[in-house]
N, C-alpha and C. Protein backbone atom coordinates (compact mmCIF):
# COMPACT_ATOMS: atom_id res chain seq x y z
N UNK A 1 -23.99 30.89 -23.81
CA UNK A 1 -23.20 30.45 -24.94
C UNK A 1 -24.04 29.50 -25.80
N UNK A 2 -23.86 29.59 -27.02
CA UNK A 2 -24.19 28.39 -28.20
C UNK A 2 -23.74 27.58 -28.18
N UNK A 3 -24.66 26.15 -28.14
CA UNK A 3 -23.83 24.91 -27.96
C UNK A 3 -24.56 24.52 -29.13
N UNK A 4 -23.83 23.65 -30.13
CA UNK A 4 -25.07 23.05 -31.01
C UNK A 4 -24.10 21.35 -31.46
N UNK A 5 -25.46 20.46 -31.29
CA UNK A 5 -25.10 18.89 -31.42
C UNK A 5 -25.58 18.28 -32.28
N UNK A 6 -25.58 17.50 -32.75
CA UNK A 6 -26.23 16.57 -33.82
C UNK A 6 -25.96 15.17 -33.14
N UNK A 7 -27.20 14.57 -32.80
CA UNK A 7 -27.27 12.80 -32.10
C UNK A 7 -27.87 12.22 -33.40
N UNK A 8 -26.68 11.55 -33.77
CA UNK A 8 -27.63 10.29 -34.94
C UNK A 8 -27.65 9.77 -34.38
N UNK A 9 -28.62 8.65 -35.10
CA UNK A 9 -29.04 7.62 -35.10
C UNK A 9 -28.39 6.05 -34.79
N UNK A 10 -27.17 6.22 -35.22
CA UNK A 10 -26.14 5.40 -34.98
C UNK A 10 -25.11 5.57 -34.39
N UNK A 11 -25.71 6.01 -33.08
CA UNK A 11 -24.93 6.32 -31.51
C UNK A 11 -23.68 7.41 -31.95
N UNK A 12 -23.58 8.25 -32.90
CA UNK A 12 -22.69 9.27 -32.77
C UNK A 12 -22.83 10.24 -32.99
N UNK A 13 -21.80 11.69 -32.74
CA UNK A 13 -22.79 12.59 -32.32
C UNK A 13 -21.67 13.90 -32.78
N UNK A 14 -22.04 15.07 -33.13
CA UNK A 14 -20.96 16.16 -33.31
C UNK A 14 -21.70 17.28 -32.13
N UNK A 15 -20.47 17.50 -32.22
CA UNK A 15 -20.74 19.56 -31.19
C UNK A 15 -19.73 20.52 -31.87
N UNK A 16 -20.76 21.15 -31.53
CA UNK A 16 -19.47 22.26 -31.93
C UNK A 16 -20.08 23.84 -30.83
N UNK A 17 -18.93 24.33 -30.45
CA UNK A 17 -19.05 25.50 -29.43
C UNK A 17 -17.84 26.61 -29.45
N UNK A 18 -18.03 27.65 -30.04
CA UNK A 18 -16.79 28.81 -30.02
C UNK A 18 -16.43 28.28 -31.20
N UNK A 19 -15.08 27.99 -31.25
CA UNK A 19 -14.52 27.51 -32.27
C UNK A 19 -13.98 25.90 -31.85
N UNK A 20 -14.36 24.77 -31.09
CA UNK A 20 -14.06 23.91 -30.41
C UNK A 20 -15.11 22.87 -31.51
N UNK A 21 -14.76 22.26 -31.84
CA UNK A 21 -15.01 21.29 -32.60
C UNK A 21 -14.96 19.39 -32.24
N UNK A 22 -16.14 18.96 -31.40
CA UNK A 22 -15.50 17.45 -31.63
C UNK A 22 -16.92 16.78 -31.80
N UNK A 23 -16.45 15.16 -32.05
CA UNK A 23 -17.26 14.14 -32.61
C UNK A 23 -16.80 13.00 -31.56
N UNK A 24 -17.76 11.61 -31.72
CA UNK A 24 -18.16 10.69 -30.83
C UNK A 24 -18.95 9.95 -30.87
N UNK A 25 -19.21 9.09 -29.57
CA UNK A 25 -20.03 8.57 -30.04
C UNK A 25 -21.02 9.01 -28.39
N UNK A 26 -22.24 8.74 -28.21
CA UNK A 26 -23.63 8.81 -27.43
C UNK A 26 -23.71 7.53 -26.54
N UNK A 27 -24.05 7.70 -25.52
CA UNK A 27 -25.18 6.51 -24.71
C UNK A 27 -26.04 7.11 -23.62
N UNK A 28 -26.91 5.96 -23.76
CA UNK A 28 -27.59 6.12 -22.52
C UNK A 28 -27.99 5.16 -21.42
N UNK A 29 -27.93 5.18 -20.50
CA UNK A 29 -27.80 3.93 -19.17
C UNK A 29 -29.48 3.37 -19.68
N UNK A 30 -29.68 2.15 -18.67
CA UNK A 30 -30.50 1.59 -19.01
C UNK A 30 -31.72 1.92 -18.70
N UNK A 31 -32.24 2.83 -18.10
CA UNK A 31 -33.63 2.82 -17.75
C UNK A 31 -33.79 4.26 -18.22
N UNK A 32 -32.36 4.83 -19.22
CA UNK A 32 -32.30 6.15 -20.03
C UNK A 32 -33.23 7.30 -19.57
N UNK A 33 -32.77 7.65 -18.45
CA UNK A 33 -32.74 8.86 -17.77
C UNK A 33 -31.44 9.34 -17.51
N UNK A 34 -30.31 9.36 -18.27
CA UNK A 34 -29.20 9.71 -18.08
C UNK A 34 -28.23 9.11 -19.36
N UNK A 35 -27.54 10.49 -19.74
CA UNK A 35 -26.57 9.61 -21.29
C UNK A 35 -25.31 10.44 -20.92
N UNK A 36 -24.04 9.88 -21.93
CA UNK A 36 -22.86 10.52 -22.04
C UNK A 36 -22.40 10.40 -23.09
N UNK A 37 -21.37 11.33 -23.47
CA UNK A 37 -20.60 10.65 -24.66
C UNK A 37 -19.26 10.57 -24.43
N UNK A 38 -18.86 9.90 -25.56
CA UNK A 38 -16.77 9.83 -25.64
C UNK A 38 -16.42 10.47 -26.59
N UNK A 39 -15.09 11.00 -26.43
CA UNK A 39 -15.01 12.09 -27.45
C UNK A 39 -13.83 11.22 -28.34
N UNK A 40 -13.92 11.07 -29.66
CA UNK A 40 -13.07 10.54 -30.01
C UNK A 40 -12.09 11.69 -31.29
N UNK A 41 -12.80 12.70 -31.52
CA UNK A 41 -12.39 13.28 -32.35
C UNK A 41 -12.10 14.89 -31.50
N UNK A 42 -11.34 15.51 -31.38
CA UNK A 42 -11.50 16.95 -31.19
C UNK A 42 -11.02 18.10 -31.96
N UNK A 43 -11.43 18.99 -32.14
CA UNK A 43 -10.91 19.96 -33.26
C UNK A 43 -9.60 19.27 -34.05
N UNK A 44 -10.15 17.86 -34.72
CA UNK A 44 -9.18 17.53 -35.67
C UNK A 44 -8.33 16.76 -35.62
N UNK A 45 -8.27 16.47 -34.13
CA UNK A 45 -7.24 15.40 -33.44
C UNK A 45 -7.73 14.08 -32.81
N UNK A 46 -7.64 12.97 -33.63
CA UNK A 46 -7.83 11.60 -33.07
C UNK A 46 -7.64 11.75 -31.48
N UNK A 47 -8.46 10.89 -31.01
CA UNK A 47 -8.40 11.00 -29.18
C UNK A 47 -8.41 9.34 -29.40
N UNK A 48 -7.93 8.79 -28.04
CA UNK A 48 -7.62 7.23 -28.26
C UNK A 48 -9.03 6.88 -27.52
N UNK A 49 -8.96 5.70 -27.98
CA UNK A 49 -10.60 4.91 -27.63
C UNK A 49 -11.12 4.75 -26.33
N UNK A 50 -12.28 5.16 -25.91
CA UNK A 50 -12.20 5.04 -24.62
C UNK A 50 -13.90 4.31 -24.36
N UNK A 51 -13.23 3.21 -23.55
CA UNK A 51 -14.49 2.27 -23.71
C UNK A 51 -15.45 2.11 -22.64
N UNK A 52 -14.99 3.04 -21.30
CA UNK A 52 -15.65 3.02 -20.58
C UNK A 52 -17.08 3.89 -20.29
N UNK A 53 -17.79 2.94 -20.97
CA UNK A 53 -19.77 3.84 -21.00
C UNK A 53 -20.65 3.39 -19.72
N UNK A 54 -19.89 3.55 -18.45
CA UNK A 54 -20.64 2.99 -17.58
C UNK A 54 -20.71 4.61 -16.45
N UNK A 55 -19.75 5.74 -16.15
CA UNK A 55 -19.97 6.85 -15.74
C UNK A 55 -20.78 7.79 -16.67
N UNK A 56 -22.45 7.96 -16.24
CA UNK A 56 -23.14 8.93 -16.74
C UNK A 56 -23.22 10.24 -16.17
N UNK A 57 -23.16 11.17 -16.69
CA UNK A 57 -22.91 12.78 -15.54
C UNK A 57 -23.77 13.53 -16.47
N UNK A 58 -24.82 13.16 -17.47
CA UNK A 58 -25.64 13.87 -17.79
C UNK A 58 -27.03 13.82 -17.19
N UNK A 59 -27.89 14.37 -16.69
CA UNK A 59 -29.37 13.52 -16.39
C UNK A 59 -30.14 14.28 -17.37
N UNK A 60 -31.20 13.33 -17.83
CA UNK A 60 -31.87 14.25 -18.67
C UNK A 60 -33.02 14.25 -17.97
N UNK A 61 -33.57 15.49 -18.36
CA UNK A 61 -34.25 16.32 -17.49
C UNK A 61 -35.79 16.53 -18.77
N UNK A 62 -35.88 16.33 -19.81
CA UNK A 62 -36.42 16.35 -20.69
C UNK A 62 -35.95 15.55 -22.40
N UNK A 63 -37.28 14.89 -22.17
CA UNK A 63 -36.37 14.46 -24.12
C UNK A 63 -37.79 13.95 -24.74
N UNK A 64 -37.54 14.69 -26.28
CA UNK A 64 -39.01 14.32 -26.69
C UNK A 64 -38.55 13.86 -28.04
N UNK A 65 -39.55 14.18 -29.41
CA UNK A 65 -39.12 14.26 -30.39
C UNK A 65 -38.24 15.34 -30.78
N UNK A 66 -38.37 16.27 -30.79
CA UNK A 66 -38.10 17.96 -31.60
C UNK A 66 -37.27 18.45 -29.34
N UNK A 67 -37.16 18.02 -27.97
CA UNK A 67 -36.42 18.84 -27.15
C UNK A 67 -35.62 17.78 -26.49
N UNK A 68 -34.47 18.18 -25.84
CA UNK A 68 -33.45 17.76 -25.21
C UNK A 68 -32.99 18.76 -24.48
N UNK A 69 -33.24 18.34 -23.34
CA UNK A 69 -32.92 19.27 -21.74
C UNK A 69 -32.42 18.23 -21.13
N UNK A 70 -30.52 18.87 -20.85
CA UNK A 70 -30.03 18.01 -19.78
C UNK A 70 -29.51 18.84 -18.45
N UNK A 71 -29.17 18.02 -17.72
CA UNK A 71 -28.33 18.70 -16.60
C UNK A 71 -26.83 17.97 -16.05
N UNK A 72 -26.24 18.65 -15.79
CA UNK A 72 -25.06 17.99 -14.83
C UNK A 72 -24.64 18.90 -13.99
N UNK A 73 -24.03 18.28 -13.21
CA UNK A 73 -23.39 18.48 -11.69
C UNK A 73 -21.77 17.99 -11.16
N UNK A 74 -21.08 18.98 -10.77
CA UNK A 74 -19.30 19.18 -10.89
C UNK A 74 -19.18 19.84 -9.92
N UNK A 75 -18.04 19.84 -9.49
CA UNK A 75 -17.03 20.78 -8.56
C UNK A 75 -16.11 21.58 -9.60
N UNK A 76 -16.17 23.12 -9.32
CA UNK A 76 -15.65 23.47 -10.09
C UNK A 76 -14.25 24.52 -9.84
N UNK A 77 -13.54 24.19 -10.56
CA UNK A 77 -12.10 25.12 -10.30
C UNK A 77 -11.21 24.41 -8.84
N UNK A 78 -10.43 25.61 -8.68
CA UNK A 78 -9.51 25.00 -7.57
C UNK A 78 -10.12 24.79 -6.05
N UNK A 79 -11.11 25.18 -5.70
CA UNK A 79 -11.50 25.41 -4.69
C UNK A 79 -12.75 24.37 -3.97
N UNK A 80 -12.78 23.84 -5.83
CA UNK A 80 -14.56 22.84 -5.68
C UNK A 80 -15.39 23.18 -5.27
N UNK A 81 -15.85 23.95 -6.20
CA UNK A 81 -17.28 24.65 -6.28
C UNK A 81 -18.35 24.06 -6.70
N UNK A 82 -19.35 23.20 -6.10
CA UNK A 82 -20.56 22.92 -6.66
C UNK A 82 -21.19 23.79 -7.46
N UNK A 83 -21.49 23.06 -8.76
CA UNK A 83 -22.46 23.73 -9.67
C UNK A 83 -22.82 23.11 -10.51
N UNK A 84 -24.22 23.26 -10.95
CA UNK A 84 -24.53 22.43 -11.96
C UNK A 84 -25.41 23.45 -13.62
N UNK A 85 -24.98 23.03 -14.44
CA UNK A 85 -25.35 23.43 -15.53
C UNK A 85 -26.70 22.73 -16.43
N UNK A 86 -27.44 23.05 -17.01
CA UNK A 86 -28.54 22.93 -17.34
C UNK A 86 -28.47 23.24 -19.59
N UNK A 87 -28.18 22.29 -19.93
CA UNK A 87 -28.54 22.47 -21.52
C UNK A 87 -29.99 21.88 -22.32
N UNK A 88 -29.75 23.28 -23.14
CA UNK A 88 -31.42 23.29 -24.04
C UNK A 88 -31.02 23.36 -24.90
N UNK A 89 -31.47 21.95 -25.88
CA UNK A 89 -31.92 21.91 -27.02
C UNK A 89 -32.75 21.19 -28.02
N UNK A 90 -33.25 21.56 -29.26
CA UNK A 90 -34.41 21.53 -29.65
C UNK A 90 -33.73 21.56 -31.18
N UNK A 91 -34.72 20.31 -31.95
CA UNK A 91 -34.51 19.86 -33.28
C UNK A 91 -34.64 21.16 -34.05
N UNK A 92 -33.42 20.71 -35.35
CA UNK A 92 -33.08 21.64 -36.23
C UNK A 92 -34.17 21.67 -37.56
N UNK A 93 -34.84 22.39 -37.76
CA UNK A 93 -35.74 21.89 -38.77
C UNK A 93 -35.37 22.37 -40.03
């Protein structure tokens, strides 16, 4: 699937995927090998503030100028299925 993001500069950030639409804001823990975001906007709908930036579940796995390779790791569905997913991406020029 197509995932595509935009990280400014001033910690906020858009995605958009299918037709799923949201905005936010970015962080990254302190020794930034690992970021998250909060979603405050979703396809259109205010989401209430959420201030807790201390659970990171992204690791990044790569980050340069122009690439961004992350990973995370979940239980998934009813049964809790370990799996982890792996995203690539690379500046829009």
């Amino acid at each position: 699937s197509t995932k595509t993001m935009f990280f400014n500069a001033d910690g906020t950030y858009e995605e958009e995927m299918y037709c799923l639409k949201s905005t936010g804001k970015w962080f990254l823990n302190k020794d930034r090998t690992k970021f998250d975001c909060t979603i405050t906007n979703f396809n259109g709908m205010e989401l209430p503030t959420f201030h807790d930036t201390t659970k990171f579940t992204n690791v990044i796995l790569k980050l340069t100028n122009d690439t961004l390779i992350y990973g995370n790791e979940a239980y998934y569905g009813k049964d809790k299925i370990y799996g982890h997913d792996d995203w690539y991406f690379v500046k829009q020029k």
